[in-house]
Protein backbone atom coordinates (compact mmCIF):
# COMPACT_ATOMS: atom_id res chain seq x y z
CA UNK A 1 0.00 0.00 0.00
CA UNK A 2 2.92 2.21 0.87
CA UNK A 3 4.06 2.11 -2.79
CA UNK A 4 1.01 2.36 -4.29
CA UNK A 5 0.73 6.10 -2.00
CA UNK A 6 4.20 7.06 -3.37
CA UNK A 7 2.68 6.77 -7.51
CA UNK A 8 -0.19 8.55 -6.10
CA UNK A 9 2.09 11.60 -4.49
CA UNK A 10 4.43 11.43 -7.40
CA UNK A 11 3.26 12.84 -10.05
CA UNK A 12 1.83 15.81 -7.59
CA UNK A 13 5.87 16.72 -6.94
CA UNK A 14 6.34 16.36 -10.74
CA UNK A 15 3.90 19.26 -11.55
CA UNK A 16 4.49 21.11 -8.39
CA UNK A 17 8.09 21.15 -10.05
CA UNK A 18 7.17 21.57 -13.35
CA UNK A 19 4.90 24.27 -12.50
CA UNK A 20 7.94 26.44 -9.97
CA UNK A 21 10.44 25.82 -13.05
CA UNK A 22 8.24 27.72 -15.52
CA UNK A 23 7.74 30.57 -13.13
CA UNK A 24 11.44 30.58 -12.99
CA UNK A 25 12.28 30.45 -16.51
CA UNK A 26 10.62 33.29 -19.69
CA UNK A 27 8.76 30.90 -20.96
CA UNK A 28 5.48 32.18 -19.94
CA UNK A 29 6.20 35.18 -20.51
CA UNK A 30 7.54 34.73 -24.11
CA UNK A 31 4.37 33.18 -24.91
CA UNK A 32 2.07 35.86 -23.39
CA UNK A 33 4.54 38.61 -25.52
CA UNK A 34 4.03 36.38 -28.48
CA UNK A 35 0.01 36.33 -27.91
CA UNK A 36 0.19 40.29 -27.55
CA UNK A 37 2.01 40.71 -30.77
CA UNK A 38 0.93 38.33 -32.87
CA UNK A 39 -2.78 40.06 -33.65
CA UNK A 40 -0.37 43.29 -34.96
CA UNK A 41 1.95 40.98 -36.81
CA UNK A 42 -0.93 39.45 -39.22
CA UNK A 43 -2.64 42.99 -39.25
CA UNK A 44 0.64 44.22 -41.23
CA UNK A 45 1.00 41.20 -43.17
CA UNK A 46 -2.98 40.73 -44.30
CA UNK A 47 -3.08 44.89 -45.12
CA UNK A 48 0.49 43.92 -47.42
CA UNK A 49 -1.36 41.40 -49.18
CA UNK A 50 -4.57 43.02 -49.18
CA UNK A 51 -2.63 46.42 -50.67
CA UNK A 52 -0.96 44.31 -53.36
CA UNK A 53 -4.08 43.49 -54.76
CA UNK A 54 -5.79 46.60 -54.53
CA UNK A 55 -3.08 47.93 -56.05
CA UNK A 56 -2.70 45.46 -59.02
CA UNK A 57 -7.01 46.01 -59.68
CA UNK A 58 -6.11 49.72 -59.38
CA UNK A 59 -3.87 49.34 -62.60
CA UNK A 60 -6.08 46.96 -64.33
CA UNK A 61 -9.14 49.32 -63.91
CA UNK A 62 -7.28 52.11 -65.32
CA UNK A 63 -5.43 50.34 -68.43
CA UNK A 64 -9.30 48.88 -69.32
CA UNK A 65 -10.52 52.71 -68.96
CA UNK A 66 -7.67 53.80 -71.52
CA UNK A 67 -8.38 50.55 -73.49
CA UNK A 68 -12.02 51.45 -73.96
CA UNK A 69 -11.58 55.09 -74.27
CA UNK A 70 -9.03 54.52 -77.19
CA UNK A 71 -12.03 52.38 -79.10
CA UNK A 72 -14.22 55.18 -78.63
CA UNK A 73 -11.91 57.93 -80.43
CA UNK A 74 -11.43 55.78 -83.03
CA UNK A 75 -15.32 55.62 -83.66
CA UNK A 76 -15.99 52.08 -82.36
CA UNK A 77 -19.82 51.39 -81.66
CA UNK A 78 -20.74 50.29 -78.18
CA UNK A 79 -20.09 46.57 -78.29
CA UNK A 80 -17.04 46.98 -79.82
CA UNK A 81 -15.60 49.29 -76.90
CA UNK A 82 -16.93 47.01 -74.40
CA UNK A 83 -15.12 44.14 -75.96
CA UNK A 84 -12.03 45.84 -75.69
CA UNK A 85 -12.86 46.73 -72.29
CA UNK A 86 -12.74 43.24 -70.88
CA UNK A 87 -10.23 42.16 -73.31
CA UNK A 88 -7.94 43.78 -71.53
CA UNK A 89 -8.40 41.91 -68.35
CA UNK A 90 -9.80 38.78 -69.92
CA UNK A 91 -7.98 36.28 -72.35
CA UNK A 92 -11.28 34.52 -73.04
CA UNK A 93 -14.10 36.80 -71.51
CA UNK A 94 -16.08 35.91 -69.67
CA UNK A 95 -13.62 33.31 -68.57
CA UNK A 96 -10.06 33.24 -66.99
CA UNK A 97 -10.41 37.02 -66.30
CA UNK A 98 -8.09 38.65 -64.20
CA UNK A 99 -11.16 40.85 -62.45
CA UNK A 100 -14.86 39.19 -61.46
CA UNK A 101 -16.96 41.40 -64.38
CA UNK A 102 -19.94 40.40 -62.69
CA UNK A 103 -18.42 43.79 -59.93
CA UNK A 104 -17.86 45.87 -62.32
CA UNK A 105 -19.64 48.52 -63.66
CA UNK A 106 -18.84 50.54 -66.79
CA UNK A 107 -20.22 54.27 -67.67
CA UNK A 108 -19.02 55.50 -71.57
CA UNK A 109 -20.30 58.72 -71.82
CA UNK A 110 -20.54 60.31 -75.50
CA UNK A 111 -19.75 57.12 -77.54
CA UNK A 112 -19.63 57.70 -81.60
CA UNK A 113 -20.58 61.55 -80.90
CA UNK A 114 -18.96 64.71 -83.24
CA UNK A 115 -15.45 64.54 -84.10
CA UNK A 116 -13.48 66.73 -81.92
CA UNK A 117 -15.61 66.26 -79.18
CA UNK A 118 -14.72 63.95 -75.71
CA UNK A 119 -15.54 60.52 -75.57
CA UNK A 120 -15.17 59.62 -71.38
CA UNK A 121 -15.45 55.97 -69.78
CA UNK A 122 -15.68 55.71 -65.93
CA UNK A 123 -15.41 51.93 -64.62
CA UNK A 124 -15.98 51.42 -61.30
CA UNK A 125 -14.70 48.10 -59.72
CA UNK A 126 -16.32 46.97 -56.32
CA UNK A 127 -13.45 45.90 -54.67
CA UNK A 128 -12.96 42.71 -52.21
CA UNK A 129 -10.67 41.72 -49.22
CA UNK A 130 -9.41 38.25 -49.66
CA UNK A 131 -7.81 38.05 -46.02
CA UNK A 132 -9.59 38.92 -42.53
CA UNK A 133 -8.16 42.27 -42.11
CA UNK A 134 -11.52 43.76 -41.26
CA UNK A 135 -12.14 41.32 -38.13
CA UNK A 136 -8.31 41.21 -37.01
CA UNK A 137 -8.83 45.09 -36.85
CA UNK A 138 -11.95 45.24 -35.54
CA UNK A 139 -10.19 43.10 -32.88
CA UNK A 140 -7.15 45.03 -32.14
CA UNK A 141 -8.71 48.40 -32.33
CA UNK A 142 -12.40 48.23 -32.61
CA UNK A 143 -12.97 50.33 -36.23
CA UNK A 144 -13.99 48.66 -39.00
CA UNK A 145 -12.43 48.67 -42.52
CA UNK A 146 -15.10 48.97 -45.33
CA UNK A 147 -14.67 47.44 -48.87
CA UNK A 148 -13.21 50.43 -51.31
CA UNK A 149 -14.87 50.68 -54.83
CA UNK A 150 -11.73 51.32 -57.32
CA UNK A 151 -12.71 53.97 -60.14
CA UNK A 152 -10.69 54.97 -63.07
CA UNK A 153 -12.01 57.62 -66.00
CA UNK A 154 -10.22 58.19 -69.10
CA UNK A 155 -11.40 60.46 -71.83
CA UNK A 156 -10.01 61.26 -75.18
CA UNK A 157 -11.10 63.61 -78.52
CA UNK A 158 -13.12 61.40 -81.43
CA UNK A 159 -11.03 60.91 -83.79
């Protein structure tokens, strides 16, 4: 019996120890440091990638504005500029496109008019966060971080 007390008491002097090593070592405290900072750490590293790719649709939007508004001043009819609108992001529209044209709305404005006059396209792109940036911030400082719409307008004279 006095053996089978000793297994019993054991493992209590193995935790107690276990337990007064850890409060004399970092280690707890490395992982409550690491618990503080990590929240921060994927806030920069979500709003890198997240900026990357607002930043690549950015360009996109704009070259497809200049795209379109190039058709226009060379007296393209409607279809025609819209084709070379999502040619530009699209190598087989409406498949394997670059954007989702299904959040995109285009605006031509003046479209086979006078020569001389302007021919303007707006595109507006409803943009979309891939990563949980909004929560993670909504977390660390309690705002919120809205979807951006990405515009681009490019005009040009009929030729």
């Amino acid at each position: 019996m006095a053996t089978a007390l000793r297994k019993m008491i054991r493992p209590r002097l193995d935790l107690r120890s276990r337990l007064t090593q850890w409060r004399e070592t970092e280690a707890g405290q490395s992982l409550v440091e690491f618990a503080m900072v990590l929240p921060m750490f994927l806030l920069m590293l979500f709003a890198l990638v997240d900026f990357g790719r607002g930043f690549y649709t950015w360009l996109v939007v704009t070259n497809a504005a200049r795209e379109g508004a190039r058709a226009a001043a060379v007296q393209l009819d409607q279809p025609a500029v819209y084709d070379k609108i999502y040619n530009s992001f699209c190598d087989s529209y409406p498949s394997n496109c670059s954007l989702e044209p299904g959040r995109m709305s285009i605006t031509p404005n003046n479209i086979q008019g006078r020569r001389g006059e302007e021919v303007t396209i707006r595109i507006a792109y409803d943009f979309g966060y891939v990563t949980p940036i909004g929560d993670i911030l909504r977390f660390v400082s309690g705002g919120t971080l809205t979807e951006p719409t990405i515009t681009a307008t490019s005009s040009m004279r009929l030729e």
